[in-house]
C-alpha atoms as a PDB file:
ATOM      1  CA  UNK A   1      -4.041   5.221  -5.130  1.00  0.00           C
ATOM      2  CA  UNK A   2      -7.163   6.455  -3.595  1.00  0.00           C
ATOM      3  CA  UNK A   3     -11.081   6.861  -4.445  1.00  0.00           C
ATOM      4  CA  UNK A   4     -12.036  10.544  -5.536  1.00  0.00           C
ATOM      5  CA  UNK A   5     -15.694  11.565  -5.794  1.00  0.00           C
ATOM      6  CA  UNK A   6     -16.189  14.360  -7.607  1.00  0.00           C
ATOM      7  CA  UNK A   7     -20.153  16.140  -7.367  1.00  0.00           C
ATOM      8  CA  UNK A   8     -21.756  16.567 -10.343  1.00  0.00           C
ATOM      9  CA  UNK A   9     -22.556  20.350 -11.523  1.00  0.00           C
ATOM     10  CA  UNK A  10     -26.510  19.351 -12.526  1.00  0.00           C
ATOM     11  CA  UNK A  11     -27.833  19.964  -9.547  1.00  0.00           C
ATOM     12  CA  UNK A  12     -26.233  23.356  -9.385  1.00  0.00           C
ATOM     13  CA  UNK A  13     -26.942  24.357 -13.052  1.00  0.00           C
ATOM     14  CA  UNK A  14     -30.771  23.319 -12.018  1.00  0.00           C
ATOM     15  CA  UNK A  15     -31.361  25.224  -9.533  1.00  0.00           C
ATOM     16  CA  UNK A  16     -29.886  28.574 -11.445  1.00  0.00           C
ATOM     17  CA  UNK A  17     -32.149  27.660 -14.433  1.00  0.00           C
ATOM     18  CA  UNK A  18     -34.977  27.379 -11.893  1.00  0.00           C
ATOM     19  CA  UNK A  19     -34.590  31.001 -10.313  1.00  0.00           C
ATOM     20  CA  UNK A  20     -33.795  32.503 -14.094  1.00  0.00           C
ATOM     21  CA  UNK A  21     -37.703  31.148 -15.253  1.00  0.00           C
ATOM     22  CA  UNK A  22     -39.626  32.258 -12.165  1.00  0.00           C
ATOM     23  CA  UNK A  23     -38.218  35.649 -12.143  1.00  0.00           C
ATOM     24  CA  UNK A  24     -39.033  35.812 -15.791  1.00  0.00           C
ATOM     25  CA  UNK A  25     -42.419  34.433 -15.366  1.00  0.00           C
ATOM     26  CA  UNK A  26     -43.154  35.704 -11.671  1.00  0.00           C
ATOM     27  CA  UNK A  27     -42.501  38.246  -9.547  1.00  0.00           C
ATOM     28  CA  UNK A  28     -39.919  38.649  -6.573  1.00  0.00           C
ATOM     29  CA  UNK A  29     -40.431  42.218  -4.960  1.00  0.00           C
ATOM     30  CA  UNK A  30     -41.858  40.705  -1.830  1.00  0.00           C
ATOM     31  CA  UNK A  31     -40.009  38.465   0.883  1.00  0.00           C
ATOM     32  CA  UNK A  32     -42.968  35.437   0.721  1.00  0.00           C
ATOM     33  CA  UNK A  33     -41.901  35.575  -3.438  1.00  0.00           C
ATOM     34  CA  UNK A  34     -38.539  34.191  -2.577  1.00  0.00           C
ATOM     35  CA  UNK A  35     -39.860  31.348  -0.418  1.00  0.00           C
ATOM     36  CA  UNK A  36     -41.362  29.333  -2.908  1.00  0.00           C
ATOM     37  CA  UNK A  37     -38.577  29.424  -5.712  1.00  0.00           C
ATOM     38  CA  UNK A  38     -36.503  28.367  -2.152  1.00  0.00           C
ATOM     39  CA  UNK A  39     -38.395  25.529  -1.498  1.00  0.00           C
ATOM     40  CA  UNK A  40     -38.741  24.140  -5.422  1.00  0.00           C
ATOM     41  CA  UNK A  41     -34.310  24.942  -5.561  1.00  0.00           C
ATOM     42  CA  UNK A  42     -34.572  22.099  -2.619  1.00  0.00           C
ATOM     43  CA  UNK A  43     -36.654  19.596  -4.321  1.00  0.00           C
ATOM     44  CA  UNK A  44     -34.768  20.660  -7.412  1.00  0.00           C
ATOM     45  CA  UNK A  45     -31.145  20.000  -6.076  1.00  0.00           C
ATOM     46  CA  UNK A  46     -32.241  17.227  -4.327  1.00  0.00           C
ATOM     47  CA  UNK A  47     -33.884  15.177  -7.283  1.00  0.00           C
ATOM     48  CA  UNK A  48     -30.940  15.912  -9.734  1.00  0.00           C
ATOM     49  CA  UNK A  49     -28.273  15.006  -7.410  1.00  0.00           C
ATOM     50  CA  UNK A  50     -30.007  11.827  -7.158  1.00  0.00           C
ATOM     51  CA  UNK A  51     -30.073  11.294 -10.856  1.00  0.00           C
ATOM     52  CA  UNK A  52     -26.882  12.965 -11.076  1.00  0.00           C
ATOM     53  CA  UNK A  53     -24.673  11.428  -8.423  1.00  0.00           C
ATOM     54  CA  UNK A  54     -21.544  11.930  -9.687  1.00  0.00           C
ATOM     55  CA  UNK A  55     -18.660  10.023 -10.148  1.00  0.00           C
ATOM     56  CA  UNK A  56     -15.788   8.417  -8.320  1.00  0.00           C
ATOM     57  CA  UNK A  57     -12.466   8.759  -9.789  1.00  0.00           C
ATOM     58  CA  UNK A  58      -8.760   6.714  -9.038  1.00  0.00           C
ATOM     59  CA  UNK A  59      -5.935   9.213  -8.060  1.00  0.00           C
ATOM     60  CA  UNK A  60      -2.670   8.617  -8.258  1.00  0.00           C
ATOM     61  CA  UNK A  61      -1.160   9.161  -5.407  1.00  0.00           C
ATOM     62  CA  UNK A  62       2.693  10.442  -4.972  1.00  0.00           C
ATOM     63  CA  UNK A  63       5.048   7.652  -3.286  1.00  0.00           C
ATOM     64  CA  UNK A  64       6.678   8.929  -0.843  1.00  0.00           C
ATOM     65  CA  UNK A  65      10.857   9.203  -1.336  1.00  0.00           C
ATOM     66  CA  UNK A  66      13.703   9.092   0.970  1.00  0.00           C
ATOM     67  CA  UNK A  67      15.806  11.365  -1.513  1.00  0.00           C
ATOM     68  CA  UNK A  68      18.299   8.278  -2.523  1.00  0.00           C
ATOM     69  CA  UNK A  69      17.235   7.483  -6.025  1.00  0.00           C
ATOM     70  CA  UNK A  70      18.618   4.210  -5.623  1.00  0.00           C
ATOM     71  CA  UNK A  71      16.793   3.434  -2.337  1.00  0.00           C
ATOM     72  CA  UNK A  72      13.629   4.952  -4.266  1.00  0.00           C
ATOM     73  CA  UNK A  73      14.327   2.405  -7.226  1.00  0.00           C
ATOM     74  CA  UNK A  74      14.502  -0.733  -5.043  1.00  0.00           C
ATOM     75  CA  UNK A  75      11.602   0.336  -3.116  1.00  0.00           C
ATOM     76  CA  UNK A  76       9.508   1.377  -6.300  1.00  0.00           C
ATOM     77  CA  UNK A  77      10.694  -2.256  -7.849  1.00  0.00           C
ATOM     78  CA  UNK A  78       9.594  -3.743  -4.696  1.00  0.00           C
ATOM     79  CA  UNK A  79       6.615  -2.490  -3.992  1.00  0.00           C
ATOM     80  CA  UNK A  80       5.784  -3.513  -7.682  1.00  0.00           C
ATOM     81  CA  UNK A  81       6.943  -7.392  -7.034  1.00  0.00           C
ATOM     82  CA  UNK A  82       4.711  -7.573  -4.190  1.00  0.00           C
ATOM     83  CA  UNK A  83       1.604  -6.177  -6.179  1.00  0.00           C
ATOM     84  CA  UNK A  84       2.719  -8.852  -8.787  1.00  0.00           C
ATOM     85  CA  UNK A  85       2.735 -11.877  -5.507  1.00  0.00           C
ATOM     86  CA  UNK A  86      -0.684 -10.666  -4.402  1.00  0.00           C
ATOM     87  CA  UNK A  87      -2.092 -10.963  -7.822  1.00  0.00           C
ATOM     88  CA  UNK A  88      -1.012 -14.601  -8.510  1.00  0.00           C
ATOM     89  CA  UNK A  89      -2.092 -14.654  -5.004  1.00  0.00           C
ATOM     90  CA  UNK A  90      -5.698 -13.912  -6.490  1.00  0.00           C
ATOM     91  CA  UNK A  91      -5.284 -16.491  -9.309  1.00  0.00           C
ATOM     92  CA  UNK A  92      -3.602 -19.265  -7.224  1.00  0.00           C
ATOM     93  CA  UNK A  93      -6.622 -21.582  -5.673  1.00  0.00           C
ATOM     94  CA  UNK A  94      -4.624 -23.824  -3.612  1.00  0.00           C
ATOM     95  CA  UNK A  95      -5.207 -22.930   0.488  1.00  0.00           C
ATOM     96  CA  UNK A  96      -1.556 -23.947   1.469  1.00  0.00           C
ATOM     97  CA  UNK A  97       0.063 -22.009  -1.307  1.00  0.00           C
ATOM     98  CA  UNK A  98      -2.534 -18.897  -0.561  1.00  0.00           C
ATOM     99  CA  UNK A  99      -1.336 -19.076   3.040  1.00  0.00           C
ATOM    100  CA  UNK A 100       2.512 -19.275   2.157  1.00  0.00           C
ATOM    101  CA  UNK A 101       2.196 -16.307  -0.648  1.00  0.00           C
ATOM    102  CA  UNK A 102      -0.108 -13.928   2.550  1.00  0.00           C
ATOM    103  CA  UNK A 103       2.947 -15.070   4.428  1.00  0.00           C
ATOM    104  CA  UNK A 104       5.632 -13.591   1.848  1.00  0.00           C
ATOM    105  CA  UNK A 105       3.300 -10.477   1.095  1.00  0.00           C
ATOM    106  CA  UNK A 106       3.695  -9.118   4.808  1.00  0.00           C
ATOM    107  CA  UNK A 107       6.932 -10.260   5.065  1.00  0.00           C
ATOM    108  CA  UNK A 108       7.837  -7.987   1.867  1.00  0.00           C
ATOM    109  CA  UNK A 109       5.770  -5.131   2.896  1.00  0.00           C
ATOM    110  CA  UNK A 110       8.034  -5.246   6.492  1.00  0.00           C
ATOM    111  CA  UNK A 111      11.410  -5.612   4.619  1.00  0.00           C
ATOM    112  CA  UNK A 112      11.027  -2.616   2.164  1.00  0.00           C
ATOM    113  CA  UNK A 113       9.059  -0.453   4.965  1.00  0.00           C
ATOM    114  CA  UNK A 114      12.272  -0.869   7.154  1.00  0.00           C
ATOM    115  CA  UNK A 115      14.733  -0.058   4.128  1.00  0.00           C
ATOM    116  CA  UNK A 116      12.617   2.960   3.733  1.00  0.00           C
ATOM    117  CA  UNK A 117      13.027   4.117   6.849  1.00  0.00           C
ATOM    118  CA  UNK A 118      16.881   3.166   6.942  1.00  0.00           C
ATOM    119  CA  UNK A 119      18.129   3.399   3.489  1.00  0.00           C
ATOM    120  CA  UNK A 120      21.418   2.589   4.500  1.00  0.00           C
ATOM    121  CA  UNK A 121      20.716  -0.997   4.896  1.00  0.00           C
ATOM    122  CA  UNK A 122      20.032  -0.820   1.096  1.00  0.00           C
ATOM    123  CA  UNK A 123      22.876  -3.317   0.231  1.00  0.00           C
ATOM    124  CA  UNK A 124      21.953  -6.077   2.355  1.00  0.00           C
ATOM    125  CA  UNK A 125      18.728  -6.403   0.312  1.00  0.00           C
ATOM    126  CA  UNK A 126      20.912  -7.029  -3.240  1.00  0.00           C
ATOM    127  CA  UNK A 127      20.454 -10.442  -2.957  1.00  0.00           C
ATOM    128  CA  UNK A 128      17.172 -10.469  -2.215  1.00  0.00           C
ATOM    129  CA  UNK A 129      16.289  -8.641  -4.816  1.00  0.00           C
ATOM    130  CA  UNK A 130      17.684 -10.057  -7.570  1.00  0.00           C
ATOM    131  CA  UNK A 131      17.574 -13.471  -7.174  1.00  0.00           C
ATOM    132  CA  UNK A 132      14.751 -14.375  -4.041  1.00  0.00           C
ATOM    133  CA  UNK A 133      11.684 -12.106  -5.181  1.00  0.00           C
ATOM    134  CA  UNK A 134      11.715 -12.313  -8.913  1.00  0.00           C
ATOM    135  CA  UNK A 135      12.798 -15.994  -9.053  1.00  0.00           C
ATOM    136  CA  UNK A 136      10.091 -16.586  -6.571  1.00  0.00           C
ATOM    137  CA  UNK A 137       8.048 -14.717  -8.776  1.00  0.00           C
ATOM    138  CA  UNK A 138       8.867 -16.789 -11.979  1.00  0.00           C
ATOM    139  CA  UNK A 139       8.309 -19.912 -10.629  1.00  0.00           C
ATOM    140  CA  UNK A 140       4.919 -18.833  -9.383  1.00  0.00           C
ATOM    141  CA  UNK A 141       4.065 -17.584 -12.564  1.00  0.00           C
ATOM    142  CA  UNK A 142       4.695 -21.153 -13.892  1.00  0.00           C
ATOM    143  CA  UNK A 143       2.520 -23.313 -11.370  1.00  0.00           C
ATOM    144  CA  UNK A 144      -0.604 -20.783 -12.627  1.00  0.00           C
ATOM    145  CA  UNK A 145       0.746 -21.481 -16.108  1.00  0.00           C
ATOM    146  CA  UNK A 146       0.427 -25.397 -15.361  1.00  0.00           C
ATOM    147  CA  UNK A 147      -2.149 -25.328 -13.234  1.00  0.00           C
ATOM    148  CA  UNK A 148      -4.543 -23.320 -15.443  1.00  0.00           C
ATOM    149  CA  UNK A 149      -3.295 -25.612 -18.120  1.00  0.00           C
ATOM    150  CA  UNK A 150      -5.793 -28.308 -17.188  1.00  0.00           C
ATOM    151  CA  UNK A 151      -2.415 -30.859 -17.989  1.00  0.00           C
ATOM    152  CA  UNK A 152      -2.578 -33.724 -15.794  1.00  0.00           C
ATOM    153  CA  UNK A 153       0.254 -35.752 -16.846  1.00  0.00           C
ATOM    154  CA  UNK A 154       2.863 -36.627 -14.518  1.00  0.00           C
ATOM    155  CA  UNK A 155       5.172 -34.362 -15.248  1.00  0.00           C
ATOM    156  CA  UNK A 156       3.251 -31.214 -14.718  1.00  0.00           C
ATOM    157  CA  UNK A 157       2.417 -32.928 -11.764  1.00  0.00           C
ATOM    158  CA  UNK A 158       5.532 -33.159 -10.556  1.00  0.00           C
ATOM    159  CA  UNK A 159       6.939 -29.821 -11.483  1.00  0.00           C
ATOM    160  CA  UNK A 160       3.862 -28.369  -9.813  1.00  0.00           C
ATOM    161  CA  UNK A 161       4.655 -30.442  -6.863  1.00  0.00           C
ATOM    162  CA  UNK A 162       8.395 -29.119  -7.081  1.00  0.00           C
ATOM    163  CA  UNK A 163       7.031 -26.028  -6.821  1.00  0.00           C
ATOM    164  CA  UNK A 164       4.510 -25.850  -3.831  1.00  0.00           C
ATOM    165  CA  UNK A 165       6.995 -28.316  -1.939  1.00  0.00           C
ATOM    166  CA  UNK A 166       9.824 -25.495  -2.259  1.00  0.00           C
ATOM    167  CA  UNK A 167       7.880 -22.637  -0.912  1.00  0.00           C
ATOM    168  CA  UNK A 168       8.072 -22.890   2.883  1.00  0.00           C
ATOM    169  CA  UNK A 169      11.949 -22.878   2.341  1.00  0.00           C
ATOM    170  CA  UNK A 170      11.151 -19.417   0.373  1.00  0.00           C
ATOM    171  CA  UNK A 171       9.680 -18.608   3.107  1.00  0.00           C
ATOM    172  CA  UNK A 172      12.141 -19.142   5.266  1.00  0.00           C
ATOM    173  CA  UNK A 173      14.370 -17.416   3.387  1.00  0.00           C
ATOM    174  CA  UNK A 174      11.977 -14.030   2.935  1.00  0.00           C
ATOM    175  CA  UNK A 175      12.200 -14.351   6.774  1.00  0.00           C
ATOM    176  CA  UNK A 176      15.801 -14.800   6.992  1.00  0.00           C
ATOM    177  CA  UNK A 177      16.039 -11.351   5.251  1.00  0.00           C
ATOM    178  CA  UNK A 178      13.617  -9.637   7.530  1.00  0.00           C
ATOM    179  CA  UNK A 179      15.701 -11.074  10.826  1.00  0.00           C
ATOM    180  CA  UNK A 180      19.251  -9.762   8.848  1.00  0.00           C
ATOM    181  CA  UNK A 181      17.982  -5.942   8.406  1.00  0.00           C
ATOM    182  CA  UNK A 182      16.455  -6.039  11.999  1.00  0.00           C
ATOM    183  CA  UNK A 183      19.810  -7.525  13.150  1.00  0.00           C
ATOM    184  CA  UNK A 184      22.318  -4.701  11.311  1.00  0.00           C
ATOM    185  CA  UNK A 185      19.393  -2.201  12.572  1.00  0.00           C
ATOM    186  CA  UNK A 186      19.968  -3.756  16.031  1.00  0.00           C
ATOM    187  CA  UNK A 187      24.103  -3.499  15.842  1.00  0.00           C
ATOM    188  CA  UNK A 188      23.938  -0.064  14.959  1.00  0.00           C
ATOM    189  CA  UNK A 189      21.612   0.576  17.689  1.00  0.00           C
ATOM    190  CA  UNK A 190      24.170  -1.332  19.869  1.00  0.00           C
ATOM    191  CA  UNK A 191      27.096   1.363  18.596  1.00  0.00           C
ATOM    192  CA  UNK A 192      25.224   4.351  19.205  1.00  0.00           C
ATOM    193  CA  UNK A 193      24.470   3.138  22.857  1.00  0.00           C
ATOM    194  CA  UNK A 194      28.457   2.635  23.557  1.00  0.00           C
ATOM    195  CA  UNK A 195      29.454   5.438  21.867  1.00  0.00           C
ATOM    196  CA  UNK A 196      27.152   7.549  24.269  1.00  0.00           C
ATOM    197  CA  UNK A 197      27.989   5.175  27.426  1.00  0.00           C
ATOM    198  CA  UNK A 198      32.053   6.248  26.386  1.00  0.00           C
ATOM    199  CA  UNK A 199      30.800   9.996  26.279  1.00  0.00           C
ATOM    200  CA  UNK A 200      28.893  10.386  29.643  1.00  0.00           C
ATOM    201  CA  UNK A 201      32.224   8.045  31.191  1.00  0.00           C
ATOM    202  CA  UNK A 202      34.733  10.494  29.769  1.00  0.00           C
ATOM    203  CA  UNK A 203      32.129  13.632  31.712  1.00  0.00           C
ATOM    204  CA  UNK A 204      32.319  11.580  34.566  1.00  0.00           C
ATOM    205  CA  UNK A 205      28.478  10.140  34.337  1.00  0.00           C
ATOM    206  CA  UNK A 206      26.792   6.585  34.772  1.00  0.00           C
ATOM    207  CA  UNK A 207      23.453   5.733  33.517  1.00  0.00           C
ATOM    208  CA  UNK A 208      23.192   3.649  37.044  1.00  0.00           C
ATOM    209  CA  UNK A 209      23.524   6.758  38.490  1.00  0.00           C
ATOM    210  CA  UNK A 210      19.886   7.433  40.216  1.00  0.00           C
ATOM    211  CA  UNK A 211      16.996  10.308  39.764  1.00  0.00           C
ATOM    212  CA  UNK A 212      15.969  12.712  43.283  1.00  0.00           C
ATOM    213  CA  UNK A 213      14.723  10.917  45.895  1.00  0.00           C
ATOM    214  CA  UNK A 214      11.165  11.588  46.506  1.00  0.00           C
END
């Protein structure tokens, strides 16, 4: 989404009513005429659009698509788990638990910005999808629930506890899945370079081979 401002049409509308009652009232058949309704359509324009500023208005903006709906889909639901982590993020007062949950957010924003660029890589992120974000999700949902609660017995305590004491293995494993799409990225990389090593071999060329000599 991003920030609009649209003028307002005062100012404008102002400055025509201003010229329609002074050539009613006065006269404009001489050049010097025209310079004072000039000079009151500037003080005109200028105090309306002061009083009149305008407003700013939220656009929508179109996400961008990589043609695969079902790439598009696991992006789109994504995208929307991460605005959901940066909310509780909001609500969530603890500094350790802030740090972890800025932590996952970037981690999240890397792993769908690399499926998007290599949808192929789509399945390796099933997992992580429907178990690791939205169980992550849930569980974060529940330590606001408690926490906001103003409980203190020892059992919210202790589930709360639970909680925070389980999220640098999340972590961990939001990291895991970053490192597993860089490393398939990284194989197929590897492929493309031997396939293309076996090709200049077959034509009788060596990468070592060297440029001109100055």
């Amino acid at each position: 989404m991003k920030q609009v401002h649209k003028a307002s049409a005062i100012p404008l509308y102002g400055v025509a009513a201003l010229w329609v009652i002074y050539a009613l009232l006065l006269p404009l058949y001489r050049l010097w005429h025209f310079l004072i309704p000039v000079a009151l359509s500037v003080v005109v324009y200028m105090v309306l659009k002061k009083r009149f500023p305008g407003k700013n208005y939220t656009v929508q903006e179109p996400e961008p698509t990589t043609g695969d709906a079902a790439v598009d889909a696991a992006i789109r639901q994504g995208r929307e788990g991460i605005a959901k982590l940066r909310a509780l993020n909001v609500k969530i007062e603890d500094p350790r638990i802030s740090w972890q949950l800025d932590q996952m957010e970037t981690i999240a924003q890397r792993i769908f910005a690399q499926v998007a660029a290599h949808p192929e890589l789509l399945p390796q992120l099933r997992r992580f999808m429907n178990y690791y974000l939205p169980t992550t999700l849930k569980l974060l949902e529940s330590y606001y629930e408690l926490d906001s609660s103003g409980a203190a017995g020892s059992e919210v305590t202790e589930a709360k506890g639970r909680i925070a004491g389980m999220l640098d293995t999340v972590l961990e494993a939001f990291q895991h899945q970053l490192d597993a799409l860089f490393s398939a990225r990284t194989m197929d990389i590897n492929a493309e370079v031997e396939v293309l090593e076996r090709m200049m071999a077959a034509e009788g060329l060596s990468q070592k081979q060297s440029g001109p000599s100055l």
